[in-house]
N, C-alpha and C. Protein backbone atom coordinates (compact mmCIF):
# COMPACT_ATOMS: atom_id res chain seq x y z
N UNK A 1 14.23 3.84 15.47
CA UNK A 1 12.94 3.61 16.08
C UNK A 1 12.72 2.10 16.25
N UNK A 2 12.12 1.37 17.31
CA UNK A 2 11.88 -0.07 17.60
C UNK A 2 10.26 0.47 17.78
N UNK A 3 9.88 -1.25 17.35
CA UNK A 3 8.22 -1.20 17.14
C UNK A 3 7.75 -2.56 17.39
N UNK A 4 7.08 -2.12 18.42
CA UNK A 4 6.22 -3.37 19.03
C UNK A 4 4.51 -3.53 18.72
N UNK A 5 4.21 -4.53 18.72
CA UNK A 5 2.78 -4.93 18.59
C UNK A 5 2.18 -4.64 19.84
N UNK A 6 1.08 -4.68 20.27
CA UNK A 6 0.04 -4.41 20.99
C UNK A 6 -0.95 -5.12 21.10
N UNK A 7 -1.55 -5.96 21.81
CA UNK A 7 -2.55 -6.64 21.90
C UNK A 7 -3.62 -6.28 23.08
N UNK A 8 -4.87 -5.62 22.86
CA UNK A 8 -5.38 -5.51 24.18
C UNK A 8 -6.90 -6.27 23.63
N UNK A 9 -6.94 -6.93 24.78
CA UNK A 9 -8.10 -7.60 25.20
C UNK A 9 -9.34 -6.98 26.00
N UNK A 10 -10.57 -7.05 25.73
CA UNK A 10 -11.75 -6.19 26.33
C UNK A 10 -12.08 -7.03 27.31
N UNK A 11 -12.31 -7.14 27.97
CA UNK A 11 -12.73 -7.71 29.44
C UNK A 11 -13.78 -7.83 30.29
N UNK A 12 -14.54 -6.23 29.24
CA UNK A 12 -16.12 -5.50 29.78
C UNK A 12 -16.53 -5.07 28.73
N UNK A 13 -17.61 -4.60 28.55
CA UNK A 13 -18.41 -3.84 27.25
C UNK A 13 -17.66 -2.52 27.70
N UNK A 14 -17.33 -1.81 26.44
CA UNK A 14 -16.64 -0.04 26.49
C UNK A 14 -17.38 0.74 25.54
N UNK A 15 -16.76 1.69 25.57
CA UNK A 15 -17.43 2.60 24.92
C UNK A 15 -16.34 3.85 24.90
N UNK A 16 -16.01 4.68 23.76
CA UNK A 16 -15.82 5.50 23.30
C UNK A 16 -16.11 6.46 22.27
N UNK A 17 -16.70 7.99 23.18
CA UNK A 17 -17.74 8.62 22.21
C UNK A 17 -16.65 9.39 21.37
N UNK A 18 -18.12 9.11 20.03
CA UNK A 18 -17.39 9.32 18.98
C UNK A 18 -17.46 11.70 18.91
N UNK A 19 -18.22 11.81 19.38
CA UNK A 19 -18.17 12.85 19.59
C UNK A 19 -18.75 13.27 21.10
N UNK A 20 -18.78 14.85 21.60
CA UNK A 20 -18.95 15.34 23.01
C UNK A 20 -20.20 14.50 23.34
N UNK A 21 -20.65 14.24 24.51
CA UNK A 21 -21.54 13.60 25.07
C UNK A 21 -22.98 14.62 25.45
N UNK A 22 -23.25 15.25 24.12
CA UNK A 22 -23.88 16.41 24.87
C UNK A 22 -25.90 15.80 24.43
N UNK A 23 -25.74 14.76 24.06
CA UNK A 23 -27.97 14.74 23.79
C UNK A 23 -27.65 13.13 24.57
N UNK A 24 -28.49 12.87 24.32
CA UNK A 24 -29.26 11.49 25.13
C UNK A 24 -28.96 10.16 24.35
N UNK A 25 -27.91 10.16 23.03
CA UNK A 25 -27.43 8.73 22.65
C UNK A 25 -26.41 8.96 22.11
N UNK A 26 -25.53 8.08 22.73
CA UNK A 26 -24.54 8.38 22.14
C UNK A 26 -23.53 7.16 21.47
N UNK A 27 -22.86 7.14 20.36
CA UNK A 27 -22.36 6.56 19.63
C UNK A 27 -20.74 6.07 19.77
N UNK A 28 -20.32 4.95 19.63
CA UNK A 28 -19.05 4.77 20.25
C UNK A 28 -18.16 4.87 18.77
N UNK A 29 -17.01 4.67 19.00
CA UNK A 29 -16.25 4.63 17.94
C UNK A 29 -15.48 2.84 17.62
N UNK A 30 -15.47 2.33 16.54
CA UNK A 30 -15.14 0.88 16.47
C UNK A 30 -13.68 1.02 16.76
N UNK A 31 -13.22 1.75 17.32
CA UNK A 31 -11.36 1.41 17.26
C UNK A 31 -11.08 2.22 18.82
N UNK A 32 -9.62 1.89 18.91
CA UNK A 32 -9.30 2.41 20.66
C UNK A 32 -8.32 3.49 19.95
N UNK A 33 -8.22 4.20 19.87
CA UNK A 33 -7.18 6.11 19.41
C UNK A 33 -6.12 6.02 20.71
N UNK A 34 -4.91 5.91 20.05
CA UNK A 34 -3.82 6.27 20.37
C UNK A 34 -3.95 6.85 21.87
N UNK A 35 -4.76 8.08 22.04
CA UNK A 35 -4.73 8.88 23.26
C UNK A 35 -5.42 8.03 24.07
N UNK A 36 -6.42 7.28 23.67
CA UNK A 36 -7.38 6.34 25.22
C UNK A 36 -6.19 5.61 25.88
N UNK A 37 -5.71 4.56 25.14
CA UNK A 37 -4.89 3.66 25.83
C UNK A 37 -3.64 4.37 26.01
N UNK A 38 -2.91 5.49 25.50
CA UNK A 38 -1.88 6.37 26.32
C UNK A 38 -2.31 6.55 27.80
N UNK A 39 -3.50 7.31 28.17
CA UNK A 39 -3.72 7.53 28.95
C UNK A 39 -4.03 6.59 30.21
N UNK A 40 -4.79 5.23 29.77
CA UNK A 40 -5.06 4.42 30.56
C UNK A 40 -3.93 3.96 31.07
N UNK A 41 -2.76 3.67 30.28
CA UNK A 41 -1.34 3.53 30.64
C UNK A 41 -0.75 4.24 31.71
N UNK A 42 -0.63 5.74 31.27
CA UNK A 42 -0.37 6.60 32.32
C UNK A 42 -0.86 6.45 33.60
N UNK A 43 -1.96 6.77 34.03
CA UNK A 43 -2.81 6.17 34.82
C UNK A 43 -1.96 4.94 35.62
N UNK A 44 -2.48 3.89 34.92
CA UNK A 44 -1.62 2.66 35.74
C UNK A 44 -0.32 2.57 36.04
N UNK A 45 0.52 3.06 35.48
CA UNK A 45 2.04 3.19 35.70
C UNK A 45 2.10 4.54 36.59
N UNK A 46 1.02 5.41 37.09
CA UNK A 46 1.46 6.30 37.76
C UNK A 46 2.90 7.71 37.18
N UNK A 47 2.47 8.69 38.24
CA UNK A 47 3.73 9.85 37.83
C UNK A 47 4.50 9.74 38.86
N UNK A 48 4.70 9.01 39.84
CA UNK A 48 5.56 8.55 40.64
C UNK A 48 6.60 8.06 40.38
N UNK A 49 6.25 6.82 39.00
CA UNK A 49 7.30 6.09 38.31
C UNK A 49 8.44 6.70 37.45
N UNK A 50 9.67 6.52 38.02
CA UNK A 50 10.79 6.97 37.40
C UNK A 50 10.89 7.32 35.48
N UNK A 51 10.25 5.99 35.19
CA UNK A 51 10.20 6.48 33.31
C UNK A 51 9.35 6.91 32.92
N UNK A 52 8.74 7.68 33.80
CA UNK A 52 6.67 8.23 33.96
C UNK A 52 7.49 9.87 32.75
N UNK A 53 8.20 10.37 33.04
CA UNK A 53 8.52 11.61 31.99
C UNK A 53 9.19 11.18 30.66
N UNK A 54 9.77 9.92 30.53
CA UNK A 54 10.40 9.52 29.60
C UNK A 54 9.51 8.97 28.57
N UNK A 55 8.27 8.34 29.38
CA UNK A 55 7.62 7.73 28.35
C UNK A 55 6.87 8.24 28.08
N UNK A 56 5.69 9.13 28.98
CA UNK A 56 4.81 9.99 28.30
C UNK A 56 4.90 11.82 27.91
N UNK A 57 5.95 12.12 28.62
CA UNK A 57 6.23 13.94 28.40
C UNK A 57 7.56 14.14 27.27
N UNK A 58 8.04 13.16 27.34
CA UNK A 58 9.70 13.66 26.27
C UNK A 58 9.48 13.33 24.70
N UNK A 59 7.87 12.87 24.58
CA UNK A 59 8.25 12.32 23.23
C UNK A 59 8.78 11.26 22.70
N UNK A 60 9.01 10.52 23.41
CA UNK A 60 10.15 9.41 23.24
C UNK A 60 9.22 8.13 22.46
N UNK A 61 7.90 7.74 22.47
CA UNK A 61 6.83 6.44 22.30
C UNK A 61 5.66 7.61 21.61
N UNK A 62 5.60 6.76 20.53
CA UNK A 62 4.10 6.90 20.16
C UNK A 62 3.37 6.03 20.00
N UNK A 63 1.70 5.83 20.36
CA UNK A 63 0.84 5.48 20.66
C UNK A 63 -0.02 4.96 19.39
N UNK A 64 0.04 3.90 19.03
CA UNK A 64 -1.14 3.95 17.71
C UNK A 64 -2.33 3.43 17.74
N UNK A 65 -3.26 3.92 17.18
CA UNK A 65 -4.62 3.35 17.28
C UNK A 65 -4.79 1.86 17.05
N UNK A 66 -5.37 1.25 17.97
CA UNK A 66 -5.69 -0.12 18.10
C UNK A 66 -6.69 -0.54 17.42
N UNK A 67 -6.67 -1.75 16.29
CA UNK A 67 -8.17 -2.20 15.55
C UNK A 67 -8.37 -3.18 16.02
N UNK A 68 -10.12 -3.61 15.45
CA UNK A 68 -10.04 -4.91 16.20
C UNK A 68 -9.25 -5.68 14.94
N UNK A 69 -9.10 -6.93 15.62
CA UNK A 69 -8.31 -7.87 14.85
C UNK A 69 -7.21 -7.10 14.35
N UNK A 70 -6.63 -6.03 14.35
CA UNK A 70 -5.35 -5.97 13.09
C UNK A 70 -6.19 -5.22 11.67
N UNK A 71 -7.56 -5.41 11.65
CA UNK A 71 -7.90 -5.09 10.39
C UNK A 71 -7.93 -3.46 9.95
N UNK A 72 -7.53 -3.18 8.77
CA UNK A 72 -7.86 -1.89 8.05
C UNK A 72 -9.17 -0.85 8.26
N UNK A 73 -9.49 -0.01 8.74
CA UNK A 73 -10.38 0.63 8.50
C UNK A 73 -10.67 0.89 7.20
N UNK A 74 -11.80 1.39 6.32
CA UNK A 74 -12.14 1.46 5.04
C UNK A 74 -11.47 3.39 5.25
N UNK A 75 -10.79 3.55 3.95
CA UNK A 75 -10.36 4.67 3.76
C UNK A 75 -11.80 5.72 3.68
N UNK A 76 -11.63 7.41 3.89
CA UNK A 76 -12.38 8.24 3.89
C UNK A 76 -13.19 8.26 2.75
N UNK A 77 -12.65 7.83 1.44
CA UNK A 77 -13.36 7.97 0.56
C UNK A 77 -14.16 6.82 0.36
N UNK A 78 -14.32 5.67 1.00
CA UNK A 78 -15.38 4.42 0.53
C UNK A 78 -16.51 5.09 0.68
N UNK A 79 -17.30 4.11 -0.06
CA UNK A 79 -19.52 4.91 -0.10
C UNK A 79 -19.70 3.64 -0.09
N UNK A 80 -20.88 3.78 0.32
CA UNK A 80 -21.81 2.49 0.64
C UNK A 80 -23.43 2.94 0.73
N UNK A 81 -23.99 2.20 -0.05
CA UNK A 81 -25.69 2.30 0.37
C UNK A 81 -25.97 2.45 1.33
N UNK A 82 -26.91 3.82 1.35
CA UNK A 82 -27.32 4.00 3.59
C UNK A 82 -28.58 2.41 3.48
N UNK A 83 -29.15 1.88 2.45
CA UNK A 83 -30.32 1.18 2.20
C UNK A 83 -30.17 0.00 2.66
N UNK A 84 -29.11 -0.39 1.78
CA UNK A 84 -28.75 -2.08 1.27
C UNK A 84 -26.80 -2.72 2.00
N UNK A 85 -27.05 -3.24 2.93
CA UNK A 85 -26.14 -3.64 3.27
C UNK A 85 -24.86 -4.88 2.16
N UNK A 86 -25.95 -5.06 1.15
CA UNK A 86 -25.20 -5.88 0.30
C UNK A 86 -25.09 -5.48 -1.26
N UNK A 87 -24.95 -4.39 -1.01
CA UNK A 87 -24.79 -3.53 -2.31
C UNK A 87 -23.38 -3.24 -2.67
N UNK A 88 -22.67 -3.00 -3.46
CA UNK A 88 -21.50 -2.74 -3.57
C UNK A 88 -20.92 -1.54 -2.94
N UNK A 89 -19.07 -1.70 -2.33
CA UNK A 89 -18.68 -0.96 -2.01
C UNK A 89 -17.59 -0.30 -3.03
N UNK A 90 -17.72 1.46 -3.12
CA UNK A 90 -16.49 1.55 -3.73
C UNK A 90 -15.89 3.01 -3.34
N UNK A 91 -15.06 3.45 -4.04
CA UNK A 91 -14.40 4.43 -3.30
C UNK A 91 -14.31 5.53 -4.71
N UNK A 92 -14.73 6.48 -4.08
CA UNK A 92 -15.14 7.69 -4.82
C UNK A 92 -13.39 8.24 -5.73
N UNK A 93 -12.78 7.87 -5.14
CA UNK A 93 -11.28 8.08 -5.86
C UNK A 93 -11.23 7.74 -7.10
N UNK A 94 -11.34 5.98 -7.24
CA UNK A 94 -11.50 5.09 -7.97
C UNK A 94 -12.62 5.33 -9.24
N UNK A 95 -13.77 6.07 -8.53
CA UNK A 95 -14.59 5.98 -9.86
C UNK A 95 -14.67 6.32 -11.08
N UNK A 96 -13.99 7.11 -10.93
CA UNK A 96 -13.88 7.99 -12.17
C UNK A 96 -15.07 9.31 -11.75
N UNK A 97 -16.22 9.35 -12.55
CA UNK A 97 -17.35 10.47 -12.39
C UNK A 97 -18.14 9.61 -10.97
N UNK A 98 -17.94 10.36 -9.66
CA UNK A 98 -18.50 9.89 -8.73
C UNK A 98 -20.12 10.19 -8.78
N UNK A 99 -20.53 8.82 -8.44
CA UNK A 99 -22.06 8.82 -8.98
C UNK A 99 -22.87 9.36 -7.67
N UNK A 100 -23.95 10.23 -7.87
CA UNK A 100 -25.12 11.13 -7.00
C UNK A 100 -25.55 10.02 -6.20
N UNK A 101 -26.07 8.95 -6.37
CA UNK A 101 -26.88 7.86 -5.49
C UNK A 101 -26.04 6.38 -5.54
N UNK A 102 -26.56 5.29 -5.15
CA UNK A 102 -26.29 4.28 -5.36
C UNK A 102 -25.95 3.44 -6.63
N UNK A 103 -25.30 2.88 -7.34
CA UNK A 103 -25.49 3.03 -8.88
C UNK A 103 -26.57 1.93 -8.66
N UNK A 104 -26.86 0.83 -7.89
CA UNK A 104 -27.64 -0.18 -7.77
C UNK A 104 -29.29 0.14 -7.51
N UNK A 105 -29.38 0.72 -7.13
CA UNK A 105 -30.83 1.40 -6.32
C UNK A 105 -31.00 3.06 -6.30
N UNK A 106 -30.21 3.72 -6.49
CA UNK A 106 -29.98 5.08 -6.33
C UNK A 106 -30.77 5.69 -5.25
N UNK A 107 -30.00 4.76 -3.78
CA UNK A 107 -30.00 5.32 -2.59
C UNK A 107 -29.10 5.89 -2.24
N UNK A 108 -29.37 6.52 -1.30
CA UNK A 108 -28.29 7.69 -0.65
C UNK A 108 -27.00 6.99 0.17
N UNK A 109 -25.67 7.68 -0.29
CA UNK A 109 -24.17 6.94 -0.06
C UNK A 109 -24.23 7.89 1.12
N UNK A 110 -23.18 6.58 1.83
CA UNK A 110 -22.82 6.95 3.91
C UNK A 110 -21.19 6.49 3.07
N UNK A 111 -20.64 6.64 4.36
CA UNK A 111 -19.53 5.81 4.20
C UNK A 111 -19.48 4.97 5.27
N UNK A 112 -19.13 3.61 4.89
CA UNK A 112 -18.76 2.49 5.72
C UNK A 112 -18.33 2.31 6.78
N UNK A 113 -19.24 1.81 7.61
CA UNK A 113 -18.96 1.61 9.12
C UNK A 113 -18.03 0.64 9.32
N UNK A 114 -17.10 0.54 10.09
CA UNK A 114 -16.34 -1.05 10.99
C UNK A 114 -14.95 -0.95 9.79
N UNK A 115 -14.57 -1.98 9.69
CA UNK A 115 -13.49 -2.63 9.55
C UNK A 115 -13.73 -2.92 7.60
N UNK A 116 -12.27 -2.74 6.84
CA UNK A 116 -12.25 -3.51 5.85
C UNK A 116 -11.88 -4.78 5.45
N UNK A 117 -12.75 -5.74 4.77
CA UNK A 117 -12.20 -7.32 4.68
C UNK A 117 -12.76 -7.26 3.08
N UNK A 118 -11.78 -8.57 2.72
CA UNK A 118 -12.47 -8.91 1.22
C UNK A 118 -12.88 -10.36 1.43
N UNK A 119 -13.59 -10.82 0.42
CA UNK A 119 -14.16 -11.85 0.16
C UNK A 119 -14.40 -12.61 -1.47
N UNK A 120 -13.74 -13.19 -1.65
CA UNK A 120 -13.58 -13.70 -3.37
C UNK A 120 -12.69 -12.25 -4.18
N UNK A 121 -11.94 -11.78 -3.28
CA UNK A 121 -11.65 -10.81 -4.10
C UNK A 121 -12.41 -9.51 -4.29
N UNK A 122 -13.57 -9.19 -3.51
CA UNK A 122 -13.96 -8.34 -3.47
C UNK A 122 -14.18 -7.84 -2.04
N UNK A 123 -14.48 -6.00 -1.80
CA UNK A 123 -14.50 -5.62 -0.33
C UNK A 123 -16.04 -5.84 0.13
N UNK A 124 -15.52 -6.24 1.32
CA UNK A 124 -16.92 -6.50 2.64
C UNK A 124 -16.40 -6.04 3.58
N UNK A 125 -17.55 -5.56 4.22
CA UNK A 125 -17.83 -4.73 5.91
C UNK A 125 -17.24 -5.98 6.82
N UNK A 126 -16.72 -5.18 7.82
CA UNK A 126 -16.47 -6.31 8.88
C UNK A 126 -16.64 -5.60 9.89
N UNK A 127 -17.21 -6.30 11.25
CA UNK A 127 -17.34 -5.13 12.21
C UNK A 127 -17.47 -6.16 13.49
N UNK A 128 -17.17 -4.95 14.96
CA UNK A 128 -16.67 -5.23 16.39
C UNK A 128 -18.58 -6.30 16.44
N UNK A 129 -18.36 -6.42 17.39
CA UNK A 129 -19.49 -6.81 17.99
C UNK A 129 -20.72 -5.44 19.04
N UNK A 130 -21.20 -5.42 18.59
CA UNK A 130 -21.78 -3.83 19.16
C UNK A 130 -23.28 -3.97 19.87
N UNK A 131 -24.01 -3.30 20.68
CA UNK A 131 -25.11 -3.54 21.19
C UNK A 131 -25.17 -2.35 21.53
N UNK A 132 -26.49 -1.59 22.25
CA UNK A 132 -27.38 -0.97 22.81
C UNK A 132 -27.46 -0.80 23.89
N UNK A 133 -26.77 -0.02 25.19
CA UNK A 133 -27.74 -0.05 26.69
C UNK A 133 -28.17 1.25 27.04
N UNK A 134 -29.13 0.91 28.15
CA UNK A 134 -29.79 2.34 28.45
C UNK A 134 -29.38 2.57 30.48
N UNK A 135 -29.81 3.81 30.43
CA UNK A 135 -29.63 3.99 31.88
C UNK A 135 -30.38 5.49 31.78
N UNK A 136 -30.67 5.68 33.47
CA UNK A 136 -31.51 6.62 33.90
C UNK A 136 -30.50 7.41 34.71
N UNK A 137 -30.92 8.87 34.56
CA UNK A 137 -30.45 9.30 35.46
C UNK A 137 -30.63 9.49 36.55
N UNK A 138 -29.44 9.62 37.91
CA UNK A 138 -29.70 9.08 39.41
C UNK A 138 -29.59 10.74 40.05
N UNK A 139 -30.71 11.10 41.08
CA UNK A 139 -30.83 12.08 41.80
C UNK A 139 -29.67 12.55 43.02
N UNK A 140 -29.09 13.10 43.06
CA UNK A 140 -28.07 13.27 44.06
C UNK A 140 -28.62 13.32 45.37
N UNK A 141 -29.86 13.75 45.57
CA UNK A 141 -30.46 14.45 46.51
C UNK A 141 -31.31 12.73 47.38
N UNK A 142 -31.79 12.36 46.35
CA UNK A 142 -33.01 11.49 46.35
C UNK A 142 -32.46 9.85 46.39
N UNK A 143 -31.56 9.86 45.44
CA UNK A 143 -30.70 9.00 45.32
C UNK A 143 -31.92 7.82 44.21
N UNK A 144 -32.80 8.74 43.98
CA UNK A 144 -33.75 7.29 42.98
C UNK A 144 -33.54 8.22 41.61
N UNK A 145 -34.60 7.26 40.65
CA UNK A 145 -34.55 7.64 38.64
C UNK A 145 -35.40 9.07 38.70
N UNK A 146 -34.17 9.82 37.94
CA UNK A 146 -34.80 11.44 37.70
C UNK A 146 -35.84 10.93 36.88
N UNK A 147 -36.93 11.69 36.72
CA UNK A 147 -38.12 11.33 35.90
C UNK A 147 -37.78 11.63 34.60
N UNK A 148 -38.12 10.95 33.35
CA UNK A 148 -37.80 11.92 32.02
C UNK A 148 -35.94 11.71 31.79
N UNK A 149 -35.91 11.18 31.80
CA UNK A 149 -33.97 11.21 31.55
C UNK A 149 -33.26 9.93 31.49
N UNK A 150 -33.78 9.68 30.52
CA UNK A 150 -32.93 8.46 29.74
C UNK A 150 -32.24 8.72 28.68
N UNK A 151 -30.80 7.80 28.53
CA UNK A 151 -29.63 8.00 28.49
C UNK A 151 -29.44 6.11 27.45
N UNK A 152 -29.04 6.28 26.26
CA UNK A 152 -28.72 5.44 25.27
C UNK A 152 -27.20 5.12 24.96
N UNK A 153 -26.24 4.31 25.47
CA UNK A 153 -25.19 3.77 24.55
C UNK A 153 -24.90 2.86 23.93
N UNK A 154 -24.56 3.42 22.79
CA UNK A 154 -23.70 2.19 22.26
C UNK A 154 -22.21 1.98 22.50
N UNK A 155 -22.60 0.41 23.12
CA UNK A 155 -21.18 0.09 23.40
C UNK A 155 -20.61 -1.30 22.51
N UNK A 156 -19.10 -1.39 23.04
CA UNK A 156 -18.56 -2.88 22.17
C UNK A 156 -18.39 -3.90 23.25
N UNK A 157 -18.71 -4.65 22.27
CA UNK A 157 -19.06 -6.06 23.28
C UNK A 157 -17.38 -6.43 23.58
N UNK A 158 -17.61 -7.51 25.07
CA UNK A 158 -16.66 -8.04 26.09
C UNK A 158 -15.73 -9.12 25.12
N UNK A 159 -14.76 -9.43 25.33
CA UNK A 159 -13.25 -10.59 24.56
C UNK A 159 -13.41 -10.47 23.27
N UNK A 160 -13.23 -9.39 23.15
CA UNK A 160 -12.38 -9.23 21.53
C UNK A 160 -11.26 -8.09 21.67
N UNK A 161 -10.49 -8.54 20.18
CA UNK A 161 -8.83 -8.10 20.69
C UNK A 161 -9.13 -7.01 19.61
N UNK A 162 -8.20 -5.93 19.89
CA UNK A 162 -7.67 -4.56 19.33
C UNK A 162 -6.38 -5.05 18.92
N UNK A 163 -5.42 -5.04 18.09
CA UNK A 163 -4.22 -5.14 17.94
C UNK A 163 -3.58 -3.75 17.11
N UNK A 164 -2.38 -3.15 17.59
CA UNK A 164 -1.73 -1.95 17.45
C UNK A 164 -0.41 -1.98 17.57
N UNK A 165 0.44 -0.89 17.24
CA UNK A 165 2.01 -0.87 16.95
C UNK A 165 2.43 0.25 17.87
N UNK A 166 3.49 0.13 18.83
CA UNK A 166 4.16 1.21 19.85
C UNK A 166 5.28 1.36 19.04
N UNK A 167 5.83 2.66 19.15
CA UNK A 167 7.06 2.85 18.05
C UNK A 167 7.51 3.73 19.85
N UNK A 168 8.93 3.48 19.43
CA UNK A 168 9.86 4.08 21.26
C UNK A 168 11.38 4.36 20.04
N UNK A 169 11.72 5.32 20.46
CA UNK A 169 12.99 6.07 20.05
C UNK A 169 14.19 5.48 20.68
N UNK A 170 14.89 5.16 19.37
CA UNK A 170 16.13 4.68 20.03
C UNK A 170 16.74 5.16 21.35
N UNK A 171 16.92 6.05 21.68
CA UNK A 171 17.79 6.85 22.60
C UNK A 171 17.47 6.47 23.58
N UNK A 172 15.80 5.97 23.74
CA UNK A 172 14.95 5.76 25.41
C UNK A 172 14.71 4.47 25.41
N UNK A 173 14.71 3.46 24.47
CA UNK A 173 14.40 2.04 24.00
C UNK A 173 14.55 1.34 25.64
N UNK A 174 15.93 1.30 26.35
CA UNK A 174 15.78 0.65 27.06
C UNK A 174 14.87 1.21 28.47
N UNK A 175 15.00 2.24 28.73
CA UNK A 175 13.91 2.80 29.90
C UNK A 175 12.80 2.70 29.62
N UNK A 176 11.79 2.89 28.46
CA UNK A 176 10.98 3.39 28.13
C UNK A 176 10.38 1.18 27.91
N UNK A 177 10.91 0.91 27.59
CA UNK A 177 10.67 -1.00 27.05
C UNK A 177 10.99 -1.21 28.55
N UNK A 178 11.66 -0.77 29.26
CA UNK A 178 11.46 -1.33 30.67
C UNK A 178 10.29 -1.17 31.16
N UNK A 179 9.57 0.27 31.22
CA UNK A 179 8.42 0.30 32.12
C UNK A 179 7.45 -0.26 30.54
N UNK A 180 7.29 -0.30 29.58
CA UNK A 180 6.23 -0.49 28.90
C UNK A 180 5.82 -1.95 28.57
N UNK A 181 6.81 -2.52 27.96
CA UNK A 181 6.71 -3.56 27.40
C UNK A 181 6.90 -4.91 28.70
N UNK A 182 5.49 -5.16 28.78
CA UNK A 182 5.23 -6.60 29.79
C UNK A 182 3.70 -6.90 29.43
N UNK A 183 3.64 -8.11 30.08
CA UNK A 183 2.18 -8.35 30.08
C UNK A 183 1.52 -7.17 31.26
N UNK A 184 0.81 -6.39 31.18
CA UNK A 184 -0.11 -5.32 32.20
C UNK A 184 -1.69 -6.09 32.64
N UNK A 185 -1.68 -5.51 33.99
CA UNK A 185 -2.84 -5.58 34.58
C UNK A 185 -4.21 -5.23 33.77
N UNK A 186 -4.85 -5.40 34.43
CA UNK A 186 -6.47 -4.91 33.86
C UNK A 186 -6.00 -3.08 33.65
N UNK A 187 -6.97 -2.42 32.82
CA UNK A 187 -6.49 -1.03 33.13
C UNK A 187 -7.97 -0.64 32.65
N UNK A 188 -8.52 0.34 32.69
CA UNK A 188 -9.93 1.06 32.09
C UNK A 188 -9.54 1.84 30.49
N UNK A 189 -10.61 1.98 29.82
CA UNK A 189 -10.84 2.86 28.63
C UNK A 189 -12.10 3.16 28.38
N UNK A 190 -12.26 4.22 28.23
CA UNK A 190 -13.57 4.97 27.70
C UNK A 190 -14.46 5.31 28.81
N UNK A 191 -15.40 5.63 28.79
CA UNK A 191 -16.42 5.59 29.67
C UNK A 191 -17.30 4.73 30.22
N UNK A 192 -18.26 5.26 31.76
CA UNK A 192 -18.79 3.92 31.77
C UNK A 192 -17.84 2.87 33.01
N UNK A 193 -17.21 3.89 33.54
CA UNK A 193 -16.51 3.03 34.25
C UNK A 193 -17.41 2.60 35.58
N UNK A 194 -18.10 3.45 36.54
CA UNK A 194 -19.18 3.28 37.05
C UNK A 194 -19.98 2.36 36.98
N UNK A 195 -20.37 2.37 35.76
CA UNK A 195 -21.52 0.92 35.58
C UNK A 195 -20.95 -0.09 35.25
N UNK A 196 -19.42 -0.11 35.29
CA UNK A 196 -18.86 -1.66 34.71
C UNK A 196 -17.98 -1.94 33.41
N UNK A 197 -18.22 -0.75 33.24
CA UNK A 197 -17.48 -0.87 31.40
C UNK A 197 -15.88 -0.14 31.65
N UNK A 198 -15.59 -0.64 30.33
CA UNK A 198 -13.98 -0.04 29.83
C UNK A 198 -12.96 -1.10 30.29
N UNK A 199 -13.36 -2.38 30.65
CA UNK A 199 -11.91 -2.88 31.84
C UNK A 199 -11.49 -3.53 30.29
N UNK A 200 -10.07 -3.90 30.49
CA UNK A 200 -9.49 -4.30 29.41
C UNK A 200 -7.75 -4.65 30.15
C-alpha cells in the first residue's frame, strides 16, 4: 500500500449535514468524510477518464476523512460540561466510576465538539471556524420569499485546511497516482452549492 497526504483548502463557506436535512436548521459536521471528497473527485475527473474504474469502482484507493489542521478528533468516550466551556475534559474509559454530572458543577455531560489539542499538558477543545446563515425559501411559480419558511445553516468558514491520508494499492499505484495525485482544480463539497458554498 503507498500513502499520500492530502491537503484541501476551503475557498467558500461549506457545509456538511450532519444528519438528513429534514426541519429548518441544520448542523454541519467539523470534518470532510472520506465519501464527500471521493465524490467531488469523481465528479471532476469524470467517467470518461480511462483510470475513472480503477480508481473509484475496483477498490484500488481509499479515501480518508480530512481534519482541519491534521488534528485528532476527541474519541467517543470524552464528556464535557454542556454549561462551562472551561471545565475539565475527560473520558469516561479513564475514570474509573463514571460520574452522573459534571464533577465541577454537576452539570449535564455532552461530548466534545471540534478537534483535540492539549495545553500545559492537559486536553482543550479546538475548533474550525463556524458561523450561522439563513435563507428563505424561493417560489417556483412566483419566483419571490415563500412566506413562513426560513431555513438556518451552519456552515465552516472560507481558507482553512483539512489535511488527510489516500492509501492506493500497490498493483494500481501507477494508474491510479497518475490520475490522482497533482495539484487539482477548484472542485465543490457539501451543500449549498447554489448560494456559493462548498468550493474548495
Amino acid at each position: 500500500m503507498r500513502r499520500y497526504s492530502v491537503t484541501l483548502t476551503t475557498l467558500s463557506p461549506f457545509a456538511i449535514s450532519r444528519s438528513r436535512a429534514t426541519g429548518n436548521q441544520i448542523e454541519t459536521r467539523s470534518h470532510i468524510p472520506g465519501t464527500v471528497w471521493r465524490g467531488a473527485l469523481a465528479v471532476q475527473l469524470g467517467p470518461t477518464h480511462p483510470a475513472f474504474k480503477s480508481v473509484f469502482l475496483d477498490g484500488n484507493v481509499r479515501f480518508g476523512d480530512l481534519r482541519w489542521n491534521g488534528l485528532p478528533q476527541w474519541p467517543l468516550s470524552a464528556r464535557c460540561c454542556a454549561r462551562h466551556k472551561n471545565h475539565a475534559i475527560f473520558d469516561l474509559l479513564l475514570a474509573g466510576k463514571p460520574p452522573i454530572g459534571c464533577p465541577e458543577c454537576g452539570g449535564k455531560l455532552v461530548a466534545p465538539d471540534g478537534y483535540q489539542g492539549f495545553k500545559d499538558g492537559k486536553p482543550e477543545r479546538r475548533g474550525v471556524r463556524r458561523r450561522i446563515t439563513a435563507h428563505t425559501a424561493i417560489s417556483n411559480f412566483t419566483l419571490r420569499v415563500r412566506p413562513e419558511q426560513l431555513f438556518s445553516t451552519e456552515i465552516i468558514e472560507s481558507n482553512q485546511e483539512f489535511t488527510g491520508e489516500l492509501t492506493i494499492r500497490d498493483a494500481a499505484a501507477s494508474e491510479v497516482a497518475d490520475a490522482l495525485i497533482r495539484p487539482w482544480p477548484e472542485i465543490h463539497i457539501g451543500r449549498g452549492a447554489t448560494r456559493g458554498q462548498g468550493l474548495a
